[in-house]
N, C-alpha and C. Protein backbone atom coordinates (compact mmCIF):
# COMPACT_ATOMS: atom_id res chain seq x y z
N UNK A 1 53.53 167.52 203.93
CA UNK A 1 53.00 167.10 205.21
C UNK A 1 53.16 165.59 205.29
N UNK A 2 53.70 164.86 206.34
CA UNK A 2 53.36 163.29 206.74
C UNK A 2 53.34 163.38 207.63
N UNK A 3 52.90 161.78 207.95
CA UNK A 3 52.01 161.48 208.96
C UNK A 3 52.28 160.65 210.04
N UNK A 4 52.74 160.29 211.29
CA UNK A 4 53.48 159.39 211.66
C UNK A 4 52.08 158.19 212.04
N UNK A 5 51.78 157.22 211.33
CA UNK A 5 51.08 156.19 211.28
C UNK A 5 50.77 155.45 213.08
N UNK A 6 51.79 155.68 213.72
CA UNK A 6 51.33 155.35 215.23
C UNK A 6 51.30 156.03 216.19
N UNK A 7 51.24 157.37 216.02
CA UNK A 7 50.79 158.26 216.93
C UNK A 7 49.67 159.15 216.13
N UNK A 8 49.86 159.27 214.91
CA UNK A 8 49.07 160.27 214.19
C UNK A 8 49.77 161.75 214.45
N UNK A 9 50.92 161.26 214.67
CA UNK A 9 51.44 163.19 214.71
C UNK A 9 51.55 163.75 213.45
N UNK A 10 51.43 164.98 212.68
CA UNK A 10 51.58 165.03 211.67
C UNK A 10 52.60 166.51 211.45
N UNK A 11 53.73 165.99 210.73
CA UNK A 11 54.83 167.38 210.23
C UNK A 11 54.68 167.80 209.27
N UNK A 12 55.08 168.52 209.21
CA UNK A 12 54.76 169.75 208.36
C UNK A 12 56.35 169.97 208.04
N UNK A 13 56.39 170.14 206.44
CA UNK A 13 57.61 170.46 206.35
C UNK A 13 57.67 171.48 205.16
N UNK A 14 58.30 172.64 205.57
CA UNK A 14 58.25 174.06 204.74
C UNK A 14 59.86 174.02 204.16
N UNK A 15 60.08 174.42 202.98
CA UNK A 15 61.05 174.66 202.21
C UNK A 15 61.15 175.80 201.79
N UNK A 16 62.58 176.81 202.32
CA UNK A 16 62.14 178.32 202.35
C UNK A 16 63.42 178.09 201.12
N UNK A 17 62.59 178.75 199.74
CA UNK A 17 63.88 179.34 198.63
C UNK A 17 63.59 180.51 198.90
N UNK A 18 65.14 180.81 198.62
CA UNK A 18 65.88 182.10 198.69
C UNK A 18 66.49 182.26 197.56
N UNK A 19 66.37 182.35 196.12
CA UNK A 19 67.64 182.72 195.18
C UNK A 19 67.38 184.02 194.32
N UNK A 20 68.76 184.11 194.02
CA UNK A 20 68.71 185.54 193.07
C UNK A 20 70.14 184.86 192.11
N UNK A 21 69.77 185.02 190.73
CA UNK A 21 70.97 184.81 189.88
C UNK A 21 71.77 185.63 189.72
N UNK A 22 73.53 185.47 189.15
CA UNK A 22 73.80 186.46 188.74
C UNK A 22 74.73 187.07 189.96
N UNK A 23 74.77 186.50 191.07
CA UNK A 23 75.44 187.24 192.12
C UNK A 23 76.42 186.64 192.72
N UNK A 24 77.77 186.89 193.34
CA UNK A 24 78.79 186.99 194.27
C UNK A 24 78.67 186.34 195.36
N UNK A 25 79.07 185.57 195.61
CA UNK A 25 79.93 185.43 197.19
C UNK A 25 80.35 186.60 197.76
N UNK A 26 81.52 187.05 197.31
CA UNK A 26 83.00 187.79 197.06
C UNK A 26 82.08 189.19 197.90
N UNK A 27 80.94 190.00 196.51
CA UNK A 27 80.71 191.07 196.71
C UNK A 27 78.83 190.82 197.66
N UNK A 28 77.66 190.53 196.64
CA UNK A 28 76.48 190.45 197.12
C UNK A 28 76.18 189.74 198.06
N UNK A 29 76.55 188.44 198.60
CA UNK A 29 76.16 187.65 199.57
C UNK A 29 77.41 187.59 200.66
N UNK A 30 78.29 188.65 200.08
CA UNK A 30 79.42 188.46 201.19
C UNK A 30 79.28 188.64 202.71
N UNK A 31 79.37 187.60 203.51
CA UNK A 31 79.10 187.30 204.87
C UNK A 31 80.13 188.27 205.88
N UNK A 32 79.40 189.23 206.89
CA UNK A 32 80.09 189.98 207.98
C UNK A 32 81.01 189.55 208.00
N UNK A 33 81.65 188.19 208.38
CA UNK A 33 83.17 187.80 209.09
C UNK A 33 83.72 187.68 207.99
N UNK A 34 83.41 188.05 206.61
CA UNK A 34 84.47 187.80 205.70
C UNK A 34 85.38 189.85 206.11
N UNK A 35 84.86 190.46 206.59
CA UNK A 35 84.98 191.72 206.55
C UNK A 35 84.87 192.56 204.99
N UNK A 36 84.54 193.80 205.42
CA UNK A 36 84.50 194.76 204.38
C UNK A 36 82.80 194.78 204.23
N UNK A 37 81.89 195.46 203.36
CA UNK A 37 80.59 195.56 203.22
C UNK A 37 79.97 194.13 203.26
N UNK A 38 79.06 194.03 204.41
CA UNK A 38 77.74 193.14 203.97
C UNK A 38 77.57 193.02 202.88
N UNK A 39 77.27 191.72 202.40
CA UNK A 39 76.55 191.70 200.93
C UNK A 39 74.92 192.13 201.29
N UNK A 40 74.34 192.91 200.08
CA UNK A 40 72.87 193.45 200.13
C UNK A 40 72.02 191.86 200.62
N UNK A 41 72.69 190.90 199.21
CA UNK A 41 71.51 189.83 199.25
C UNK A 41 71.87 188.91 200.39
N UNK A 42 73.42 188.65 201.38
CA UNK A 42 73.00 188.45 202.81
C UNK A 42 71.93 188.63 203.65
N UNK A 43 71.93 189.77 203.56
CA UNK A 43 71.33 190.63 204.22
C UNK A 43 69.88 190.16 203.68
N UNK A 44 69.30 190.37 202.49
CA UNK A 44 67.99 190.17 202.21
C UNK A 44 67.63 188.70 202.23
N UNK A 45 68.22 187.42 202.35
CA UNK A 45 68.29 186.28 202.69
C UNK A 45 67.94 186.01 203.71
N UNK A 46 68.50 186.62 204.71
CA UNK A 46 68.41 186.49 206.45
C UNK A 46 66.89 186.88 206.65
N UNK A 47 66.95 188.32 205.94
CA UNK A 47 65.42 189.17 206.14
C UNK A 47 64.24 188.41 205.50
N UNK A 48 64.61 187.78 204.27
CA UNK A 48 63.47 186.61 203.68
C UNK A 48 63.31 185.26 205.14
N UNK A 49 64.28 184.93 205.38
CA UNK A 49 63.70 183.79 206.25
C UNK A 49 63.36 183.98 207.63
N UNK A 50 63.58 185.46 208.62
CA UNK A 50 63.08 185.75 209.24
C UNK A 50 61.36 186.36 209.53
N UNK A 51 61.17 186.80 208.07
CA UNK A 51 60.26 187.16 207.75
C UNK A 51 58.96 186.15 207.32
N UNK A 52 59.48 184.82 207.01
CA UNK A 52 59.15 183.56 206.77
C UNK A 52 58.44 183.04 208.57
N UNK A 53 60.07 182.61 209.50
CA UNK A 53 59.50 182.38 210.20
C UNK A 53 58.26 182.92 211.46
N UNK A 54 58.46 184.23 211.48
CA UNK A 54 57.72 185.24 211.81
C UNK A 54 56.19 185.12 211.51
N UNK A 55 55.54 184.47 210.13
CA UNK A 55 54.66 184.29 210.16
C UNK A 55 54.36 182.96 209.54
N UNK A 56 54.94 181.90 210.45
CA UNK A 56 54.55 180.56 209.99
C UNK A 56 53.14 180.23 210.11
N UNK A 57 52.11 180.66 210.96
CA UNK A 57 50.37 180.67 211.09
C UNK A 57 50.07 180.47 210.06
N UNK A 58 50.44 181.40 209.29
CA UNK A 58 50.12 182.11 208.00
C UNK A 58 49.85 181.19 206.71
N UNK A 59 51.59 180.42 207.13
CA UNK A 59 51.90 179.93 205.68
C UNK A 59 51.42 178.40 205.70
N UNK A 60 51.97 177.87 207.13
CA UNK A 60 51.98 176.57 207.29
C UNK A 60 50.28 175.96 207.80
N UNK A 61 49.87 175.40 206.67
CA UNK A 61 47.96 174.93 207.42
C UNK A 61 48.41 174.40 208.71
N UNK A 62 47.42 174.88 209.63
CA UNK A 62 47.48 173.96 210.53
C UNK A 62 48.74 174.52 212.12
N UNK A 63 49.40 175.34 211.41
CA UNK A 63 50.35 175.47 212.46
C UNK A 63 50.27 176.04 213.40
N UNK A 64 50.44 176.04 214.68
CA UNK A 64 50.58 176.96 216.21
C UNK A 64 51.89 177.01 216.42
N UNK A 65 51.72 178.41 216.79
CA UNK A 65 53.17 178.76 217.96
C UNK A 65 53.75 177.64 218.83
N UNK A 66 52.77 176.92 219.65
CA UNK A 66 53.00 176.18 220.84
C UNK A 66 53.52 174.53 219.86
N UNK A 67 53.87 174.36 218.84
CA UNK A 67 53.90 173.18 218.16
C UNK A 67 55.57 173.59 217.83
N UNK A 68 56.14 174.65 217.87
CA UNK A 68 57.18 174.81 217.47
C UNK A 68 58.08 174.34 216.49
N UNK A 69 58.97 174.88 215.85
CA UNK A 69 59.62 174.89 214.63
C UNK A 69 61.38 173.95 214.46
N UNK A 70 61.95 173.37 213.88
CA UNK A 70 63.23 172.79 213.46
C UNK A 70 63.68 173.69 212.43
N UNK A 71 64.60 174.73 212.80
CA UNK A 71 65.38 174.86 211.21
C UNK A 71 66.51 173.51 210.74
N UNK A 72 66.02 172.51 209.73
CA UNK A 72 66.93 171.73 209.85
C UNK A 72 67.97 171.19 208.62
N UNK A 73 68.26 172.47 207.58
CA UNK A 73 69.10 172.33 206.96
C UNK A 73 69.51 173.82 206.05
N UNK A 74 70.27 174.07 205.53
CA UNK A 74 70.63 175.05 204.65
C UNK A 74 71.29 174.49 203.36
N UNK A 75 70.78 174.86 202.18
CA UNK A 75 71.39 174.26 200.87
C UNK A 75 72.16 175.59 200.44
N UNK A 76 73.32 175.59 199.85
CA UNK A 76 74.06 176.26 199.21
C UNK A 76 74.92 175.68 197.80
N UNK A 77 73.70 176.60 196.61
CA UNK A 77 74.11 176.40 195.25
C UNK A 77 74.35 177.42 194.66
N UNK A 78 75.96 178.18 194.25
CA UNK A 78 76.39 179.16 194.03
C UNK A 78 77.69 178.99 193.57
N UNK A 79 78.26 179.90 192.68
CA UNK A 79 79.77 180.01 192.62
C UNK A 79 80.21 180.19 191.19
N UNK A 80 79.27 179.96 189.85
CA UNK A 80 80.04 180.89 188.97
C UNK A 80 80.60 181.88 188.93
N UNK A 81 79.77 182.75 189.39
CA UNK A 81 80.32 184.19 189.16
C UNK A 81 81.79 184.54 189.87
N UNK A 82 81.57 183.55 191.11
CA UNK A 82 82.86 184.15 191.56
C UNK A 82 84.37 183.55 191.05
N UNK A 83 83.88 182.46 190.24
CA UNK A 83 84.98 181.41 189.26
C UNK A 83 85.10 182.44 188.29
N UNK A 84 84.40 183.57 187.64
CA UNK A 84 84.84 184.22 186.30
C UNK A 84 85.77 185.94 187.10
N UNK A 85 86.21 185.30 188.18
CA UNK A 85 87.37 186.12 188.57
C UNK A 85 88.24 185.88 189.49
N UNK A 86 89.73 186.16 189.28
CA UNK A 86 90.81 185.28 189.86
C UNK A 86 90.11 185.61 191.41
N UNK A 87 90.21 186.84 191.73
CA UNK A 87 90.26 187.68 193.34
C UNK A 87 89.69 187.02 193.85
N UNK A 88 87.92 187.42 193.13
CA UNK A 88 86.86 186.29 194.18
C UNK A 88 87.14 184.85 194.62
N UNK A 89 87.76 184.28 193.24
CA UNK A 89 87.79 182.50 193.33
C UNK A 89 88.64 182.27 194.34
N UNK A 90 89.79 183.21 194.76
CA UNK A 90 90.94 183.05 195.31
C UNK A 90 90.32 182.91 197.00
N UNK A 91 89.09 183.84 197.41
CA UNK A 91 88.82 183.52 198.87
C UNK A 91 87.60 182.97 198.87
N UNK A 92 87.07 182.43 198.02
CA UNK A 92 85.69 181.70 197.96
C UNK A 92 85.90 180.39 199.12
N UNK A 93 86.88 179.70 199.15
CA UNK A 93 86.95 178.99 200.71
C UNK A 93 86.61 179.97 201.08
N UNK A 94 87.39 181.04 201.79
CA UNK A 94 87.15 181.41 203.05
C UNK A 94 85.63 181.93 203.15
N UNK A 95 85.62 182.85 202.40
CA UNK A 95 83.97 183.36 202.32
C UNK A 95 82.93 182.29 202.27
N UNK A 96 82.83 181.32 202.08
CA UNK A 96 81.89 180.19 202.34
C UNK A 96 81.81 179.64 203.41
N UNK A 97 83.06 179.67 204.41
CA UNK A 97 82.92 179.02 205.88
C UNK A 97 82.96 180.21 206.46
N UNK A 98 83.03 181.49 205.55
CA UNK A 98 82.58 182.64 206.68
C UNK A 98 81.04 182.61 206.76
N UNK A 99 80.46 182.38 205.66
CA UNK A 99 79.03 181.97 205.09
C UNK A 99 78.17 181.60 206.21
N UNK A 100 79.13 179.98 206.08
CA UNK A 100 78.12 179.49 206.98
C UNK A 100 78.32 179.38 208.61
N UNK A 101 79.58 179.92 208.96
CA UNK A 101 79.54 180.11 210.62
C UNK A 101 78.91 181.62 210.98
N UNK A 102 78.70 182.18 209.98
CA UNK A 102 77.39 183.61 210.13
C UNK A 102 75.80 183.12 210.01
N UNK A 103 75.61 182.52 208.66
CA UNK A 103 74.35 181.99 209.03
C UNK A 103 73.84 181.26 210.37
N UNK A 104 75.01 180.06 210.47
CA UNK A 104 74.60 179.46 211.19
C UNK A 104 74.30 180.50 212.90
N UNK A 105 75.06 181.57 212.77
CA UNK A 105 74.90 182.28 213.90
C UNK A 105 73.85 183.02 214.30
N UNK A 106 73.36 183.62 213.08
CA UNK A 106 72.89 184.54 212.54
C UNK A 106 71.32 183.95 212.94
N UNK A 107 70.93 182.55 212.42
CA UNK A 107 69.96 181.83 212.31
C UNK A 107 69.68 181.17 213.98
N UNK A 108 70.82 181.42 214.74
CA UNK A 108 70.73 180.54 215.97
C UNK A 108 70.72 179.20 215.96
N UNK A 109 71.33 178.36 215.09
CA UNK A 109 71.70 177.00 214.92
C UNK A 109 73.12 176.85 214.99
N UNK A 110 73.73 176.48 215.84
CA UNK A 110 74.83 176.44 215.90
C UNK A 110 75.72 175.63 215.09
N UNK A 111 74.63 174.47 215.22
CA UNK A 111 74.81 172.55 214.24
C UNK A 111 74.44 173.00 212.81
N UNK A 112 73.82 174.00 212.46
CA UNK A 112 72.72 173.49 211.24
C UNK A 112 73.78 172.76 210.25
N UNK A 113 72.96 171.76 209.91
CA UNK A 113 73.74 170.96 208.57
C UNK A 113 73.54 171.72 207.33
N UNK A 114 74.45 172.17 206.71
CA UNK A 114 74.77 172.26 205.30
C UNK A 114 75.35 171.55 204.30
N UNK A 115 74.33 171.79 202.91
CA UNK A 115 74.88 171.24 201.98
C UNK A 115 75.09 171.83 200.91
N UNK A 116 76.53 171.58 199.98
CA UNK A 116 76.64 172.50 199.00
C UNK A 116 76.56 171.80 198.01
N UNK A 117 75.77 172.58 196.80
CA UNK A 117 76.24 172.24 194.72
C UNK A 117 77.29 172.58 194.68
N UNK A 118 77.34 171.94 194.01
CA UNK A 118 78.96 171.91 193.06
C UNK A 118 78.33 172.16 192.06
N UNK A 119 79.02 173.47 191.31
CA UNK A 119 78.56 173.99 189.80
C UNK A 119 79.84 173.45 189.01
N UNK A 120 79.31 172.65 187.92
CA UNK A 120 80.64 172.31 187.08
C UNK A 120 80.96 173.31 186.30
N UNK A 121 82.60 173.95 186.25
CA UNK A 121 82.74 175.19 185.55
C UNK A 121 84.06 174.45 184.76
N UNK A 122 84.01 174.58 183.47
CA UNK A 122 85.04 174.03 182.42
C UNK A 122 85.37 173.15 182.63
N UNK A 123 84.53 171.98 182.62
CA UNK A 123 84.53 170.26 182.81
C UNK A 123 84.14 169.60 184.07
């Protein structure tokens, strides 16, 4: 929470994690426009942060409906798994900007800023 010192407005700022180890681009998180099956944990990602914002009352002290919400970033830290195979590594571009022009769709942010880790894999 801070505080803006000359109005006294005060934000509130919620940080929604989402992770599961151990999983795909390629196959589990694979994004609709990459085609072929949804990934499950897409899918349960989307459903975690809808389910989040749905009951911000809840989570956030202090919060009202009428005060309304910023989604204003997405972090993306991922990509061993799909480095310990040629296939996956080979469309991991594409599946990552399929990633995020689905989220971003998906979420109704058209702009949202993303940022990605870089996992160091063999140096």
């Amino acid at each position: 929470e801070k505080s803006d010192a000359d109005t006294n407005n005060v934000t509130n700022i919620l940080l929604i994690k989402v992770a599961w180890g151990g999983r795909t681009l390629a196959v589990e998180y694979r994004p609709p426009s990459s085609g072929g099956t949804t990934g499950l944990y897409y899918e349960a990602m989307l459903a975690n942060v809808y389910k989040i914002r749905s009951n911000l009352s809840e989570i956030v002290p202090g919060y009202t409906p009428d005060r309304g919400y910023e989604l204003a970033g997405f972090a993306w830290h991922q990509g061993w798994n799909d480095g310990c195979n040629a296939t996956m590594a080979a469309e991991y571009e594409s599946n990552l900007a399929n990633l995020i022009r689905d989220v971003r769709a998906d979420l109704g942010v058209p702009n949202l800023p993303v940022s990605i880790g870089v996992s160091g894999m063999d140096g």
